[in-house]
C-alpha atoms as a PDB file:
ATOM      1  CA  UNK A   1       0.000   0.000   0.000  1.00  0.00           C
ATOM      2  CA  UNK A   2       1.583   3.025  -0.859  1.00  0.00           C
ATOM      3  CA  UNK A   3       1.318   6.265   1.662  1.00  0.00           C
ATOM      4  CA  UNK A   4      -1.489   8.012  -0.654  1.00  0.00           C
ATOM      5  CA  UNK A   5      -3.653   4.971  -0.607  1.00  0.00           C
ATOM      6  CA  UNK A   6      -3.130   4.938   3.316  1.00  0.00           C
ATOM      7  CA  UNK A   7      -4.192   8.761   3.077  1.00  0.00           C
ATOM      8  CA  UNK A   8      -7.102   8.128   1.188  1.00  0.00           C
ATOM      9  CA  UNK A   9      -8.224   5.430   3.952  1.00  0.00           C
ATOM     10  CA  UNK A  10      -7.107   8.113   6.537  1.00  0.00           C
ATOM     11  CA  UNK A  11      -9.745  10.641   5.198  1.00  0.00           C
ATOM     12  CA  UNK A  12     -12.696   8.654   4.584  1.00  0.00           C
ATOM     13  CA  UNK A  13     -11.911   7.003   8.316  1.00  0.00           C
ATOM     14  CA  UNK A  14     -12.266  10.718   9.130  1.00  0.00           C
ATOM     15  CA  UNK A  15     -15.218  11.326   7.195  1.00  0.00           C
ATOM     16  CA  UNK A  16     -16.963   8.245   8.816  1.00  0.00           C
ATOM     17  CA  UNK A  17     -15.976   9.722  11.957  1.00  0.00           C
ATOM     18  CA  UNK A  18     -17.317  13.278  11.339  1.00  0.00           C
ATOM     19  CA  UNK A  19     -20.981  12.034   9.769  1.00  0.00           C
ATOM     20  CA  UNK A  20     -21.397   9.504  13.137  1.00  0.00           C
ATOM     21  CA  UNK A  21     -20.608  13.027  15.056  1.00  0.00           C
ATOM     22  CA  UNK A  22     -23.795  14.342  13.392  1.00  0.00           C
ATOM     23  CA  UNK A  23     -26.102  11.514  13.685  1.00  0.00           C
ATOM     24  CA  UNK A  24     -24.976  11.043  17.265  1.00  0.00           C
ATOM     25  CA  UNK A  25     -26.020  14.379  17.834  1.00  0.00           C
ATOM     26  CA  UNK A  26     -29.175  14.298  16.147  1.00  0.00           C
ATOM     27  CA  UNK A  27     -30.247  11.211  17.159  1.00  0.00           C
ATOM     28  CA  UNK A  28     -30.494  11.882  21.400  1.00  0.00           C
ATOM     29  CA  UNK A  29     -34.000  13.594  20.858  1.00  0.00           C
ATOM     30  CA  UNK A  30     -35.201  11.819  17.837  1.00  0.00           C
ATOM     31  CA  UNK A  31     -37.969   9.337  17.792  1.00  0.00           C
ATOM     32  CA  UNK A  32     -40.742   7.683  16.068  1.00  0.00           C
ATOM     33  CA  UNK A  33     -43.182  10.691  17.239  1.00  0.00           C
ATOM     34  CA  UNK A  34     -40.358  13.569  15.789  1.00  0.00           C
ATOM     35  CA  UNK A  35     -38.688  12.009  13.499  1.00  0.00           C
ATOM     36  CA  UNK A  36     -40.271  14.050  10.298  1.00  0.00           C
ATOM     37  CA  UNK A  37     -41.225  17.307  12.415  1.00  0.00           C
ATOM     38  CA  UNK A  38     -38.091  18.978  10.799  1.00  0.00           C
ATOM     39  CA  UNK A  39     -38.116  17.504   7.223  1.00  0.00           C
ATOM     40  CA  UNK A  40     -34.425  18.695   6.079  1.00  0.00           C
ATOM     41  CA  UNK A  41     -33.311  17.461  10.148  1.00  0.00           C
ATOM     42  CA  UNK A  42     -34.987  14.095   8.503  1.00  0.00           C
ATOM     43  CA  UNK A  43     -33.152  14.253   5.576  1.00  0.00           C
ATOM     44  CA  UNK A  44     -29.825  15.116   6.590  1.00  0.00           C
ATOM     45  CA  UNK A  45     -30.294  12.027   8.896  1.00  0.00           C
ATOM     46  CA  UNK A  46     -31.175   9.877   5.954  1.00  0.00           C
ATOM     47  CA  UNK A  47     -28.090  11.460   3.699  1.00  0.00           C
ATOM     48  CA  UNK A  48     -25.880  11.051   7.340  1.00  0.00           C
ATOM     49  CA  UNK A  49     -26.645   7.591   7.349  1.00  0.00           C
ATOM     50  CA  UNK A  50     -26.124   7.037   3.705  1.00  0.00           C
ATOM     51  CA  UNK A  51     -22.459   8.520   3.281  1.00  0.00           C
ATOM     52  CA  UNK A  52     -21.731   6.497   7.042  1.00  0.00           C
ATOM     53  CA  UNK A  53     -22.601   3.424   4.553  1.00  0.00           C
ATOM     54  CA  UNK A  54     -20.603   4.288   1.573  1.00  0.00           C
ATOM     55  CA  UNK A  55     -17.614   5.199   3.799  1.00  0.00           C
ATOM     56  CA  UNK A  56     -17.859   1.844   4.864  1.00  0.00           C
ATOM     57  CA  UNK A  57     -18.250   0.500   1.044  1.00  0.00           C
ATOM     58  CA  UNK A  58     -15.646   2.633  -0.381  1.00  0.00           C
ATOM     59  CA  UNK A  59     -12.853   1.533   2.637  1.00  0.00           C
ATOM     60  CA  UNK A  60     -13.469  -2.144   2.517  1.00  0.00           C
ATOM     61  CA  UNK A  61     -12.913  -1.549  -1.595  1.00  0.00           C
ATOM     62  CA  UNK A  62     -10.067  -0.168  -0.977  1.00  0.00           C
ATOM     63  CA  UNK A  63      -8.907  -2.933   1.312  1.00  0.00           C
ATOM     64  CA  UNK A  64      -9.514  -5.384  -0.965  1.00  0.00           C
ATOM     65  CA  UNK A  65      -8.247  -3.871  -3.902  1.00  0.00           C
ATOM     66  CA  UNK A  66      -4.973  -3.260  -1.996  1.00  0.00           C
ATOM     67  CA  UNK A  67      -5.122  -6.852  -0.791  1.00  0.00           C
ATOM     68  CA  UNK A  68      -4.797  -8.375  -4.545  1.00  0.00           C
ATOM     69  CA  UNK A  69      -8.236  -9.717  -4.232  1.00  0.00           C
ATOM     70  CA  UNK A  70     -11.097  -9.919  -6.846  1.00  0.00           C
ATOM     71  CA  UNK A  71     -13.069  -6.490  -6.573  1.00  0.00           C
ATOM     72  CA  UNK A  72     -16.830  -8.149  -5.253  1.00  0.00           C
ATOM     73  CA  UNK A  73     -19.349  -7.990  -8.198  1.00  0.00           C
ATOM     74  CA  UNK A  74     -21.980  -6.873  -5.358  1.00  0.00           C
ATOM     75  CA  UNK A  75     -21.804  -4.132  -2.122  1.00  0.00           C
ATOM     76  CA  UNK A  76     -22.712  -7.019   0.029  1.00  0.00           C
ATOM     77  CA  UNK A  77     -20.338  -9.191  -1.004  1.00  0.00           C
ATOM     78  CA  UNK A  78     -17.603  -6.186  -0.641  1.00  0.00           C
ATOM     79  CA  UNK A  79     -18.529  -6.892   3.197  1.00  0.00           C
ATOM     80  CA  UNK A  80     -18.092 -10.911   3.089  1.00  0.00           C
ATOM     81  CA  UNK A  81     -14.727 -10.080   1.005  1.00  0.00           C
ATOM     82  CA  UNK A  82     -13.892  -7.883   4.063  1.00  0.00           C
ATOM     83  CA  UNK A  83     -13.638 -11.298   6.486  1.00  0.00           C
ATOM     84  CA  UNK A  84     -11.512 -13.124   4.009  1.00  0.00           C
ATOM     85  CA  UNK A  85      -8.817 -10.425   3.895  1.00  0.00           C
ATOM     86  CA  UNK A  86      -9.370 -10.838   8.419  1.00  0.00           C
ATOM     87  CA  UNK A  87     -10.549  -7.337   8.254  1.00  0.00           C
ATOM     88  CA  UNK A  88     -13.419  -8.194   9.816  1.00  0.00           C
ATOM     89  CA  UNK A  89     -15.694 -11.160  11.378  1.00  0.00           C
ATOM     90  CA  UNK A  90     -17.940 -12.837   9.562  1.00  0.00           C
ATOM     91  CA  UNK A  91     -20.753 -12.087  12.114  1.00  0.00           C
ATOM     92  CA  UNK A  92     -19.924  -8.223  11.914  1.00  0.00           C
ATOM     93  CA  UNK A  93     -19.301  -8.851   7.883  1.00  0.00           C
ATOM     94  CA  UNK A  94     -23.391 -10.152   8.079  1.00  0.00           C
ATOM     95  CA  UNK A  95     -24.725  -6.793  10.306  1.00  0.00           C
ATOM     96  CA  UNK A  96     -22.547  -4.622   7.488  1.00  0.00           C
ATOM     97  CA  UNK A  97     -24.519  -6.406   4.844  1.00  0.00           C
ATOM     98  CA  UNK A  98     -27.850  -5.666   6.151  1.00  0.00           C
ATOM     99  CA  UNK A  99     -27.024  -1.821   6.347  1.00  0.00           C
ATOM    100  CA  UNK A 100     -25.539  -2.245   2.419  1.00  0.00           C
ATOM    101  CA  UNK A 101     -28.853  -3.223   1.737  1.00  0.00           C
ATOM    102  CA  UNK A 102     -30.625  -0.200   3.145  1.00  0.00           C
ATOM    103  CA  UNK A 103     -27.955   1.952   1.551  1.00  0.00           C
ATOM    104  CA  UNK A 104     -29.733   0.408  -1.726  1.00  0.00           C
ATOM    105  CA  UNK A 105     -33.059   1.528  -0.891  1.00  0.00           C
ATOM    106  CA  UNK A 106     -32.126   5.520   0.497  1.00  0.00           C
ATOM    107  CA  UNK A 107     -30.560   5.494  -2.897  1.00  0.00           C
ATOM    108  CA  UNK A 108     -32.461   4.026  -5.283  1.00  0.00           C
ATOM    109  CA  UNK A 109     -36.055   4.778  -3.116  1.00  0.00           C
ATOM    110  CA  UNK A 110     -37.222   1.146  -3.861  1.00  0.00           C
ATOM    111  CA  UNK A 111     -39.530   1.614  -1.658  1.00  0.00           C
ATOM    112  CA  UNK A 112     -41.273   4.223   0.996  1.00  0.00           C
ATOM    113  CA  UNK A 113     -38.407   4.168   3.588  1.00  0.00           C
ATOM    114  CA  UNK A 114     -39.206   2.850   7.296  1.00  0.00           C
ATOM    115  CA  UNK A 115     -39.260   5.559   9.571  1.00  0.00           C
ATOM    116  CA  UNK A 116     -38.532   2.424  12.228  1.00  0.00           C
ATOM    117  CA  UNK A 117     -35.259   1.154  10.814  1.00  0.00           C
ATOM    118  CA  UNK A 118     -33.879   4.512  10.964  1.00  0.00           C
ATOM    119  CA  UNK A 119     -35.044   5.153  14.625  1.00  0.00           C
ATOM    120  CA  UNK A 120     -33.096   1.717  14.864  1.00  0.00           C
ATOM    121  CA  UNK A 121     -30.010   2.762  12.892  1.00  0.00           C
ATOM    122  CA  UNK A 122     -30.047   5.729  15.147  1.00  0.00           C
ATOM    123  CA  UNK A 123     -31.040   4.004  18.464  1.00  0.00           C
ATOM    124  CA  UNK A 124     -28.969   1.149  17.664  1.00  0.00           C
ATOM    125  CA  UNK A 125     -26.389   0.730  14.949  1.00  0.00           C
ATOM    126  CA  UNK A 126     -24.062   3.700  14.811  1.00  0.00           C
ATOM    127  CA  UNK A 127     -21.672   2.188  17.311  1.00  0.00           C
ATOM    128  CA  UNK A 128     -21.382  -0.427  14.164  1.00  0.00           C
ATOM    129  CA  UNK A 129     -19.847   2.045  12.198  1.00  0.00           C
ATOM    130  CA  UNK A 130     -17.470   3.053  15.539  1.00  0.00           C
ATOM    131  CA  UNK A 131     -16.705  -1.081  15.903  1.00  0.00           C
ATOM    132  CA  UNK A 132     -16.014  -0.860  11.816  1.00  0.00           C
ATOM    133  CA  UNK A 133     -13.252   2.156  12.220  1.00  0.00           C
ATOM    134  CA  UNK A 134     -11.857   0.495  14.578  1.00  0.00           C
ATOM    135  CA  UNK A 135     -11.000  -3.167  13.232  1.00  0.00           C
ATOM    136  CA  UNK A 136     -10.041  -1.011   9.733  1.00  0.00           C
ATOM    137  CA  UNK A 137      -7.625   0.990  12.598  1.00  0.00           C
ATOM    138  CA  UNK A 138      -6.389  -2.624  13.616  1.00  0.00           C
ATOM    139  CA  UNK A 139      -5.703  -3.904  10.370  1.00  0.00           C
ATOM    140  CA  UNK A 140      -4.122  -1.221   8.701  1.00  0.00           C
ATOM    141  CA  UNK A 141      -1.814  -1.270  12.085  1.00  0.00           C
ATOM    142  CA  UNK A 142      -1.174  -5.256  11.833  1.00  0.00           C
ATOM    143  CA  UNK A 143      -0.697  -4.945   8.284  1.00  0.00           C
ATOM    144  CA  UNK A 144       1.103  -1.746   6.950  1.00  0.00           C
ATOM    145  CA  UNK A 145       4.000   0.044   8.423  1.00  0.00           C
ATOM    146  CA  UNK A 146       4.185   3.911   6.704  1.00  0.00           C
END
């Protein structure tokens, strides 16, 4: 890996971090009752939790790509990819591949979006992302010296 691919892993890490700083905040007085009161608060929360994803998606490419590895035909199977490089566990790799999945639908609005899974996401998941920076922080440690 070469010190601007490490950079580039470096920023999004960073970017990861700064969006969970947002929906952190926004999510300690959010629930089912509030949630669309403030429609651009909504939406930012819905974008915040969309970018957290593709951090996620565009690090474990990156990974993998530096790892020699096939580039995954599929988001989801960017996440399974993730366990055979020991990145992550294959339990973990199965949560990341649920929230790939609703990455699909804030983007491609297959279908009216359930307010409850992102009360849940909010309530629930974000220290997912937090657990993700910090086996990334593990293996770039274990595996790269720049």
């Amino acid at each position: 890996m070469t010190k601007d691919v490490y950079d580039v892993i470096i920023k999004k890490l960073k970017e990861l971090e700064n969006n969970l700083i947002f929906l952190k905040q926004a999510s300690s007085a959010i629930n089912n009752d509030n949630l669309k009161k403030d429609m651009i608060k909504y939406w930012g929360i819905e974008r915040g939790i969309q970018i957290c994803i593709e951090c996620v998606i565009d690090i474990g490419n990156i990974l993998i790509s530096v790892s020699d590895n096939d580039k995954p035909s599929t988001y989801r199977e960017t996440m399974i990819a993730l366990t055979q490089i020991d990145v992550i566990p294959e339990k973990f790799s199965k949560k990341l591949s649920k929230m790939v999945g609703f990455r699909n639908i804030l983007v491609h609005d297959y279908t009216k979006i359930d307010e409850d899974i992102i009360i849940h996401i909010l309530k629930n998941e974000l220290d997912d992302f937090i657990k993700y920076i910090e086996y990334v922080n593990k293996w770039l440690k274990d595996n790269y010296k720049i």
